[in-house]
PDB file of N, CA and C in Angstrom:
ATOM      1  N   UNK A   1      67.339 -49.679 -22.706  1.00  0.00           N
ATOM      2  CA  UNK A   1      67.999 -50.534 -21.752  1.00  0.00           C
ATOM      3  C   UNK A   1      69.474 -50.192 -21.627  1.00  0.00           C
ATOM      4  N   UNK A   2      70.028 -50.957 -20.821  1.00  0.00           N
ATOM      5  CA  UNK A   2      71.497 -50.660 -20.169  1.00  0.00           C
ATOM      6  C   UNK A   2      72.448 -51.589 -21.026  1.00  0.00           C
ATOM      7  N   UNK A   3      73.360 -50.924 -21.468  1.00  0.00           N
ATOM      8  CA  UNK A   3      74.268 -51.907 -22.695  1.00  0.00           C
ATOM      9  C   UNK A   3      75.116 -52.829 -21.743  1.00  0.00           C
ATOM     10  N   UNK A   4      75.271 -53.730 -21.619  1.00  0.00           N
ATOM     11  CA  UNK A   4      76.395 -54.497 -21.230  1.00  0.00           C
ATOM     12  C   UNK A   4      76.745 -55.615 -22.160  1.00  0.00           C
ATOM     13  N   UNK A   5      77.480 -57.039 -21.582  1.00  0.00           N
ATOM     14  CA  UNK A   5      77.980 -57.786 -22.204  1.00  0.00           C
ATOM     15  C   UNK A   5      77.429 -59.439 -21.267  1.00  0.00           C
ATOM     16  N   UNK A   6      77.392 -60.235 -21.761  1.00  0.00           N
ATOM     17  CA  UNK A   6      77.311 -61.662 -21.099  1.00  0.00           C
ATOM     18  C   UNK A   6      78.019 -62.631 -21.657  1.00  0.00           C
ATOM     19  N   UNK A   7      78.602 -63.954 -21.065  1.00  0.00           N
ATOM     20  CA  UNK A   7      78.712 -65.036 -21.787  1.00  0.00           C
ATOM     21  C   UNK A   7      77.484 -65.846 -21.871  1.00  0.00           C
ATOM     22  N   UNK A   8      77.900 -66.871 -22.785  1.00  0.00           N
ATOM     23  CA  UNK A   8      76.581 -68.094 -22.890  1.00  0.00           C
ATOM     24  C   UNK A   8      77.350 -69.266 -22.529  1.00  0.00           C
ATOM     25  N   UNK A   9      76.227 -69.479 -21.332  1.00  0.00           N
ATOM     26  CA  UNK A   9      76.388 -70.880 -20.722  1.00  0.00           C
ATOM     27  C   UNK A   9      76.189 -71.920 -21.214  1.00  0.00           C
ATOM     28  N   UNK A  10      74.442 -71.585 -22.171  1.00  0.00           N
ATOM     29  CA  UNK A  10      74.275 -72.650 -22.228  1.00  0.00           C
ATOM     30  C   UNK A  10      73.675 -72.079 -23.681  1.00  0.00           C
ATOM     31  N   UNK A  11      73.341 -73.317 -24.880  1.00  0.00           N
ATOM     32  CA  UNK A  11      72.387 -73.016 -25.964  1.00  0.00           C
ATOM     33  C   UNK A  11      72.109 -74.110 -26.537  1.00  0.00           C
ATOM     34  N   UNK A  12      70.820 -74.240 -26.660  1.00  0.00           N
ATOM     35  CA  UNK A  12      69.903 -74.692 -27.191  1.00  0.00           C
ATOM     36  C   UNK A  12      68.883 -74.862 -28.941  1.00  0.00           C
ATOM     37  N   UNK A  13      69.402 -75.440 -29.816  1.00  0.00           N
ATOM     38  CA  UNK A  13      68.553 -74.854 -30.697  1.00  0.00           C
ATOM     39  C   UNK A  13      66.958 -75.314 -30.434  1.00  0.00           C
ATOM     40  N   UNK A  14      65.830 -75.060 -30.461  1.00  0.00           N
ATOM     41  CA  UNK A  14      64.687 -75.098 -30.571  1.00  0.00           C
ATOM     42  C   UNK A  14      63.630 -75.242 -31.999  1.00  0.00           C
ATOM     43  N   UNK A  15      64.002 -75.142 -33.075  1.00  0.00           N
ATOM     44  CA  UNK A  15      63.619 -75.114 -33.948  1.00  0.00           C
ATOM     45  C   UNK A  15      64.201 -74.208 -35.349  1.00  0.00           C
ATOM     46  N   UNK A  16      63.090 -74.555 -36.313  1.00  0.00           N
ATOM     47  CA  UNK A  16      63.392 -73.456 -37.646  1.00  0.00           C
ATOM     48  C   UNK A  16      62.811 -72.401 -37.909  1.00  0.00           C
ATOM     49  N   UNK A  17      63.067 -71.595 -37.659  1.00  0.00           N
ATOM     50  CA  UNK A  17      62.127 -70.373 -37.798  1.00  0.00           C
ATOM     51  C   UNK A  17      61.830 -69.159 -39.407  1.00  0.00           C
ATOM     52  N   UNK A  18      62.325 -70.713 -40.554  1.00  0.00           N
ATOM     53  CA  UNK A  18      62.204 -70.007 -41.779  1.00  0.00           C
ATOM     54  C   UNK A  18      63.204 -68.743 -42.173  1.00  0.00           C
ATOM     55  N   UNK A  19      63.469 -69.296 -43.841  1.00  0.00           N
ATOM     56  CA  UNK A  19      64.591 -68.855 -44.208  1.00  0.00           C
ATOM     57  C   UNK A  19      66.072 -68.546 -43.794  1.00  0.00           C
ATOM     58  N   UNK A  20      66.493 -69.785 -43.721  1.00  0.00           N
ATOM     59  CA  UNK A  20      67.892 -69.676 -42.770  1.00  0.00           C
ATOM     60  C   UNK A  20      68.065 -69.300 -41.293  1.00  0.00           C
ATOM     61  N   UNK A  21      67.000 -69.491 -40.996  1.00  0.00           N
ATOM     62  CA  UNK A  21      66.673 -69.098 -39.274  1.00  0.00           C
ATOM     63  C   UNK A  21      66.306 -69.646 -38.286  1.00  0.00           C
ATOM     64  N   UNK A  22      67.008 -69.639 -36.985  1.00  0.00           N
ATOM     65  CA  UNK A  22      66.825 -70.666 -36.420  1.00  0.00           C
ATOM     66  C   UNK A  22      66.349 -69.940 -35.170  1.00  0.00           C
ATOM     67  N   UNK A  23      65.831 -70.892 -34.385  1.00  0.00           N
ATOM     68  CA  UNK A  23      65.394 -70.161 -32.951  1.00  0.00           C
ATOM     69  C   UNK A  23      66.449 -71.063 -32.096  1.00  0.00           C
ATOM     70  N   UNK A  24      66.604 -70.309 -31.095  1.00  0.00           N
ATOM     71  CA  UNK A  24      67.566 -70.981 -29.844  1.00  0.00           C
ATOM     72  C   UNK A  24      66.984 -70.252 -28.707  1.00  0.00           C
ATOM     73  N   UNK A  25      67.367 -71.012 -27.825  1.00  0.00           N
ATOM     74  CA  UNK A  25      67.220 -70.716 -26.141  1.00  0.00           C
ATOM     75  C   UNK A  25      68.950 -70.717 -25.843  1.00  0.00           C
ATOM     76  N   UNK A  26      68.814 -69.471 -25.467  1.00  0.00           N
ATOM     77  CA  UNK A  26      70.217 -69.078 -24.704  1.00  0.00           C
ATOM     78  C   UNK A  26      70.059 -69.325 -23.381  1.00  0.00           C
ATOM     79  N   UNK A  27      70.777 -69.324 -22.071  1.00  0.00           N
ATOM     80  CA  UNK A  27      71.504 -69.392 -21.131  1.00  0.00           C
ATOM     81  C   UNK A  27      72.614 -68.377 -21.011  1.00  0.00           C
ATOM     82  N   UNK A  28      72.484 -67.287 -20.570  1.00  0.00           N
ATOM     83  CA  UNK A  28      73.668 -66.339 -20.423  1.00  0.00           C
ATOM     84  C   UNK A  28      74.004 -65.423 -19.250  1.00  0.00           C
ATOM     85  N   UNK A  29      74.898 -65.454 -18.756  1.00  0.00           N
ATOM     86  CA  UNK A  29      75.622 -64.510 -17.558  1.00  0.00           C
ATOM     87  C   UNK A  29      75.794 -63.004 -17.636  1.00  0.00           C
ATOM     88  N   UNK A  30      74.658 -62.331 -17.620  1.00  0.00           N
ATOM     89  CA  UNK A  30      75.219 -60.922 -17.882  1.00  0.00           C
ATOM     90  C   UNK A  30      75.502 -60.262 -16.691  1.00  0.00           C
ATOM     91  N   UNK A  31      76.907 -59.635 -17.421  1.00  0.00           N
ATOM     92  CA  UNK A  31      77.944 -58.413 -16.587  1.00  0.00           C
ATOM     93  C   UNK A  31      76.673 -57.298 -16.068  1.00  0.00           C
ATOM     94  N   UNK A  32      76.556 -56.889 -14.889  1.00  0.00           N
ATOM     95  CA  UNK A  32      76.047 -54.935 -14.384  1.00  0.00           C
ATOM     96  C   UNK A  32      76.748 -54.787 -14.486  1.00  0.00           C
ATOM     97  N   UNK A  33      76.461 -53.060 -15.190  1.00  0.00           N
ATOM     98  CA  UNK A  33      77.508 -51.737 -15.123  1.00  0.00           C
ATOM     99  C   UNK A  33      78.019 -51.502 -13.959  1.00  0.00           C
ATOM    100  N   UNK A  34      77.345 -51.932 -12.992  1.00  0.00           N
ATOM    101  CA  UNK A  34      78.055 -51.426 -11.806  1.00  0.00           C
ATOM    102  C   UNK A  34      79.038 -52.349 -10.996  1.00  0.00           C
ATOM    103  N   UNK A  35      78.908 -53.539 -11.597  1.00  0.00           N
ATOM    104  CA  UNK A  35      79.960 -54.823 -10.759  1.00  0.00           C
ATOM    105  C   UNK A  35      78.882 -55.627 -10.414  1.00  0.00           C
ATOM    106  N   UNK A  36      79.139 -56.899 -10.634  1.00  0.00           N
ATOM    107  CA  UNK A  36      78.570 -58.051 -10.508  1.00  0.00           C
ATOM    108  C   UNK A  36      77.901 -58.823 -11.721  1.00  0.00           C
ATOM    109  N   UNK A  37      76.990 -59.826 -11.622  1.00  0.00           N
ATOM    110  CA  UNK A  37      76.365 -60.355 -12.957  1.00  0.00           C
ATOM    111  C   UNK A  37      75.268 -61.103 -12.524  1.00  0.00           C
ATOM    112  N   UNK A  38      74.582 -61.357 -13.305  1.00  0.00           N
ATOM    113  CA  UNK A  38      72.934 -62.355 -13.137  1.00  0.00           C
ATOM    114  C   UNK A  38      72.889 -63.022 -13.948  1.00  0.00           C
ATOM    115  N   UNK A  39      72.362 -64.135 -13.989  1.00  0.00           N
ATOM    116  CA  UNK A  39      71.847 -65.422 -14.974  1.00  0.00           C
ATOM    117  C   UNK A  39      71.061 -64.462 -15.938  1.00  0.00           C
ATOM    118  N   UNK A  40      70.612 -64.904 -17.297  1.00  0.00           N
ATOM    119  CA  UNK A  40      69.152 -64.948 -17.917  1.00  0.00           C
ATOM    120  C   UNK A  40      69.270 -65.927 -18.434  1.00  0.00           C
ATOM    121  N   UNK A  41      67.662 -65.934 -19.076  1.00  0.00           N
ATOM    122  CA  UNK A  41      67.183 -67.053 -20.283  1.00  0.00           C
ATOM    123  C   UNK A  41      66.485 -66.299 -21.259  1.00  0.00           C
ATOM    124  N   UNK A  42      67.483 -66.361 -22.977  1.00  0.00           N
ATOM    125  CA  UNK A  42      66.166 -65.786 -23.787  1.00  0.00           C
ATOM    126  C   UNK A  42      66.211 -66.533 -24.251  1.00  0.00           C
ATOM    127  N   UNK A  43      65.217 -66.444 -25.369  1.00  0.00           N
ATOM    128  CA  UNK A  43      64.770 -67.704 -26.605  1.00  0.00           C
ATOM    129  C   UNK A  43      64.703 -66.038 -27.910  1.00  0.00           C
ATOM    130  N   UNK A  44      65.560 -66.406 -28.888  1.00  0.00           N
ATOM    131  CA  UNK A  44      65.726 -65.407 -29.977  1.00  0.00           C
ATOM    132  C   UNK A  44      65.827 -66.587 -31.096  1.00  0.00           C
ATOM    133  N   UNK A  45      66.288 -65.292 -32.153  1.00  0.00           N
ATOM    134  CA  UNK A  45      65.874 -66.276 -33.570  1.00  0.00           C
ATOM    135  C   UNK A  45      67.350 -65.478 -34.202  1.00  0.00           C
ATOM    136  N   UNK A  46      68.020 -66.733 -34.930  1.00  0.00           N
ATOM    137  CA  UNK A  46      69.386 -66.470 -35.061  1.00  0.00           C
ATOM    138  C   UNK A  46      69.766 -66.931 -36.458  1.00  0.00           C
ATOM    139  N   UNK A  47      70.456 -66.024 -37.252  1.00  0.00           N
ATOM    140  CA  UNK A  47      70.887 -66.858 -38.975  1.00  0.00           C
ATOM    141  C   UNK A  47      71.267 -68.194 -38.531  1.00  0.00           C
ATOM    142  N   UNK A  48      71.422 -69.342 -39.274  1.00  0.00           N
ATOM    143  CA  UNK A  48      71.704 -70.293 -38.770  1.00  0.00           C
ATOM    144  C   UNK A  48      73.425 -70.200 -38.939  1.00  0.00           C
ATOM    145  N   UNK A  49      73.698 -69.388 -39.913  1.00  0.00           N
ATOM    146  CA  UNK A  49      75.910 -69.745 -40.062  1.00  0.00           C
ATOM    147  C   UNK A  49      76.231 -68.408 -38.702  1.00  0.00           C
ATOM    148  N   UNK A  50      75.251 -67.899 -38.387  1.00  0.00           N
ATOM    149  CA  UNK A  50      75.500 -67.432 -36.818  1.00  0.00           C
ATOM    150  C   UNK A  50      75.695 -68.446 -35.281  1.00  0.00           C
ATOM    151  N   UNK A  51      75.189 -69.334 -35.737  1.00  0.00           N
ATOM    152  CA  UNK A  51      75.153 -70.144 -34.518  1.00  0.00           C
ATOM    153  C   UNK A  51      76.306 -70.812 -33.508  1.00  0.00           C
ATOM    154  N   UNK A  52      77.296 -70.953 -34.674  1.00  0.00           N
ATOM    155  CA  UNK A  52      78.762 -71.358 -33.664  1.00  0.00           C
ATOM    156  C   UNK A  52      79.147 -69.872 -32.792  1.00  0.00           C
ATOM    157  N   UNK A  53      78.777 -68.565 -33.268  1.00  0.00           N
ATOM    158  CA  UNK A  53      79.005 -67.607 -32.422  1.00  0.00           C
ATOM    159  C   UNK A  53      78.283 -67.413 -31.432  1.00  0.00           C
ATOM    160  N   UNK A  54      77.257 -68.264 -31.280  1.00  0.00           N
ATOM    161  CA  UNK A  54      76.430 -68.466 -29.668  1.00  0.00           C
ATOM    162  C   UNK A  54      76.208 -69.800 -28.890  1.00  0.00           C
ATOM    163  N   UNK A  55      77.580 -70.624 -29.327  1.00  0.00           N
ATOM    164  CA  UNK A  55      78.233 -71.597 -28.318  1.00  0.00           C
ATOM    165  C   UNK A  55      78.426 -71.111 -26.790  1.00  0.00           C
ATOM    166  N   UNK A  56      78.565 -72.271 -26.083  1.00  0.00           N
ATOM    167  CA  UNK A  56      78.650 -71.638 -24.515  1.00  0.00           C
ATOM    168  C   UNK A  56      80.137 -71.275 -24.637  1.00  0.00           C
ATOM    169  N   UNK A  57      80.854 -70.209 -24.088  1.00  0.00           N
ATOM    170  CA  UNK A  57      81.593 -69.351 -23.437  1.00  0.00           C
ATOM    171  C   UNK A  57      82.056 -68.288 -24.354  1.00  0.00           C
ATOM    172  N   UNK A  58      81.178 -68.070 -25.477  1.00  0.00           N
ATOM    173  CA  UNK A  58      81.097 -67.045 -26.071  1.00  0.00           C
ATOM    174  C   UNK A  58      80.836 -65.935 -25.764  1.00  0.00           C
ATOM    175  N   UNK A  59      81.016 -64.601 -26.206  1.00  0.00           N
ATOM    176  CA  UNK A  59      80.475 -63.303 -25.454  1.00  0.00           C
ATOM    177  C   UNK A  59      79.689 -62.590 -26.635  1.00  0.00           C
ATOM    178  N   UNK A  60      78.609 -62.257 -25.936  1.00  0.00           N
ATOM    179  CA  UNK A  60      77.340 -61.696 -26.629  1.00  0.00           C
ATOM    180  C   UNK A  60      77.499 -59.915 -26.026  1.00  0.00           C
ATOM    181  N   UNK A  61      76.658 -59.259 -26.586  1.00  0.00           N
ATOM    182  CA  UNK A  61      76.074 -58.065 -26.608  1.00  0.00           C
ATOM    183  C   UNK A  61      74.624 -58.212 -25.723  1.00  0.00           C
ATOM    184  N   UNK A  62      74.672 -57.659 -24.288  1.00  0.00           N
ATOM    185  CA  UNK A  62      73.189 -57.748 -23.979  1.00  0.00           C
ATOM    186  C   UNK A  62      72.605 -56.824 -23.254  1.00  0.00           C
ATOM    187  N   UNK A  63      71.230 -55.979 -23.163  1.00  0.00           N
ATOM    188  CA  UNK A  63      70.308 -55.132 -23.142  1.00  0.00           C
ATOM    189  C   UNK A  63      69.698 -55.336 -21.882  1.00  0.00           C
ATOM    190  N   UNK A  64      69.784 -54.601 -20.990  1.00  0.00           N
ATOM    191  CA  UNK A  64      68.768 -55.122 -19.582  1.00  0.00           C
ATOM    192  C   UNK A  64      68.483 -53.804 -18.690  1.00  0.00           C
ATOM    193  N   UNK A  65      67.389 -53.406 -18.400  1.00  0.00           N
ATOM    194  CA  UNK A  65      66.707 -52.812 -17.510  1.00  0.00           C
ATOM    195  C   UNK A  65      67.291 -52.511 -15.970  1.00  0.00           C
ATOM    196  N   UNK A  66      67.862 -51.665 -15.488  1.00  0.00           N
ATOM    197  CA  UNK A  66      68.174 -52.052 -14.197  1.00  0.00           C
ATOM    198  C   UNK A  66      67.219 -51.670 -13.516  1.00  0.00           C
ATOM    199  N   UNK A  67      67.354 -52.528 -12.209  1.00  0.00           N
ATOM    200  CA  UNK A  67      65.813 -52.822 -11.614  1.00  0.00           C
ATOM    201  C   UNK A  67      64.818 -53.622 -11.921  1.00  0.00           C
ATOM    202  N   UNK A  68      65.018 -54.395 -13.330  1.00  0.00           N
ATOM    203  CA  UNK A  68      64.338 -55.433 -13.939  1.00  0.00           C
ATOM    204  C   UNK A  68      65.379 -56.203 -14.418  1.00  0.00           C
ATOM    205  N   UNK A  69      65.645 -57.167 -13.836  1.00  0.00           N
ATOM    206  CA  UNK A  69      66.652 -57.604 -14.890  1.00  0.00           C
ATOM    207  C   UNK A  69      66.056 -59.430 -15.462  1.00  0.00           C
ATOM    208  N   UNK A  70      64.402 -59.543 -15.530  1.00  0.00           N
ATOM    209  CA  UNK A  70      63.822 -60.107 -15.767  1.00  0.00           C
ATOM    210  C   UNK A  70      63.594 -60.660 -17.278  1.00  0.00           C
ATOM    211  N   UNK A  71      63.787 -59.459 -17.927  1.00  0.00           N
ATOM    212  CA  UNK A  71      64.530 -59.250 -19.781  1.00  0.00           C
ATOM    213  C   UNK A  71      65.468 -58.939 -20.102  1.00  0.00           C
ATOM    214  N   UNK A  72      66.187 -59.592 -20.881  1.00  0.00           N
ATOM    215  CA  UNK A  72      67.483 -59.026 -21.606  1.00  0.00           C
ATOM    216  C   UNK A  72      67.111 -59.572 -22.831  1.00  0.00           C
ATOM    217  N   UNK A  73      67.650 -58.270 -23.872  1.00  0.00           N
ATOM    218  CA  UNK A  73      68.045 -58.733 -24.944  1.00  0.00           C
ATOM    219  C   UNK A  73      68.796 -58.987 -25.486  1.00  0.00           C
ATOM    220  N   UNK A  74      69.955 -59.930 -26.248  1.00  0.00           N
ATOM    221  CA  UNK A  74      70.782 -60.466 -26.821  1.00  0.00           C
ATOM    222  C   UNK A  74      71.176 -60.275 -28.270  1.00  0.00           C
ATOM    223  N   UNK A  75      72.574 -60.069 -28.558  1.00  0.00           N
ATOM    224  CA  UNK A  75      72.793 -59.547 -29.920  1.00  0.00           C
ATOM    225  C   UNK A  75      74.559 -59.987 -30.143  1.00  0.00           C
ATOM    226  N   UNK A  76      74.465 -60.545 -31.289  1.00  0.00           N
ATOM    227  CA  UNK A  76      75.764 -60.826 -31.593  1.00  0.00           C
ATOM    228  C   UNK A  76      76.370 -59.391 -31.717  1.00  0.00           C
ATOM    229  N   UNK A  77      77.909 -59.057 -30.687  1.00  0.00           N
ATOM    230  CA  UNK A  77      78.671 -58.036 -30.879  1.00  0.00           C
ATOM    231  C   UNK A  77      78.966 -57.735 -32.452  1.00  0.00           C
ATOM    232  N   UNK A  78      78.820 -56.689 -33.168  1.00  0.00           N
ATOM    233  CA  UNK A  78      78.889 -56.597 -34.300  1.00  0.00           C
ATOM    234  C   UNK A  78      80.891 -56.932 -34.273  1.00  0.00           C
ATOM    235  N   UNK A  79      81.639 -57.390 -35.572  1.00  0.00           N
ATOM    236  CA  UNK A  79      83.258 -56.929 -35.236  1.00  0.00           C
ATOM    237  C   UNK A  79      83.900 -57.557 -36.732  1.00  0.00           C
TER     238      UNK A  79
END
């Protein structure tokens, strides 16, 4: 997939997903490489002392297909 960046609009936790892990539903705005941006929605599974870093207007790391931009994947910027 195509590296870019998004904020999060919105987040959700959803549950526990065992051993310090949590699931959330994101809401996020990802940047195209080429200019402009699109909504998504994922649902991932996140350490839980990760979670204030996927508050809304945070900036994530995200993965998307161009020509599909139906999936993205989401990843805390390593730093």
């Amino acid at each position: 997939g195509t590296r870019s960046s998004g904020v999060v609009t919105g987040m959700r936790t959803t549950g526990y997903a065992g051993d310090g892990l949590r699931e959330v539903e994101l809401d996020v705005m990802v940047s195209r490489r080429g200019g402009g941006q699109f909504p998504a929605h994922e649902t991932t599974v996140v350490p839980a002392s990760e979670l204030p870093k996927m508050a809304p207007g945070s900036i994530v790391d995200a993965y998307y297909r161009p020509g599909d931009e139906s999936t993205v994947a989401v990843c805390l910027p390593q730093r």
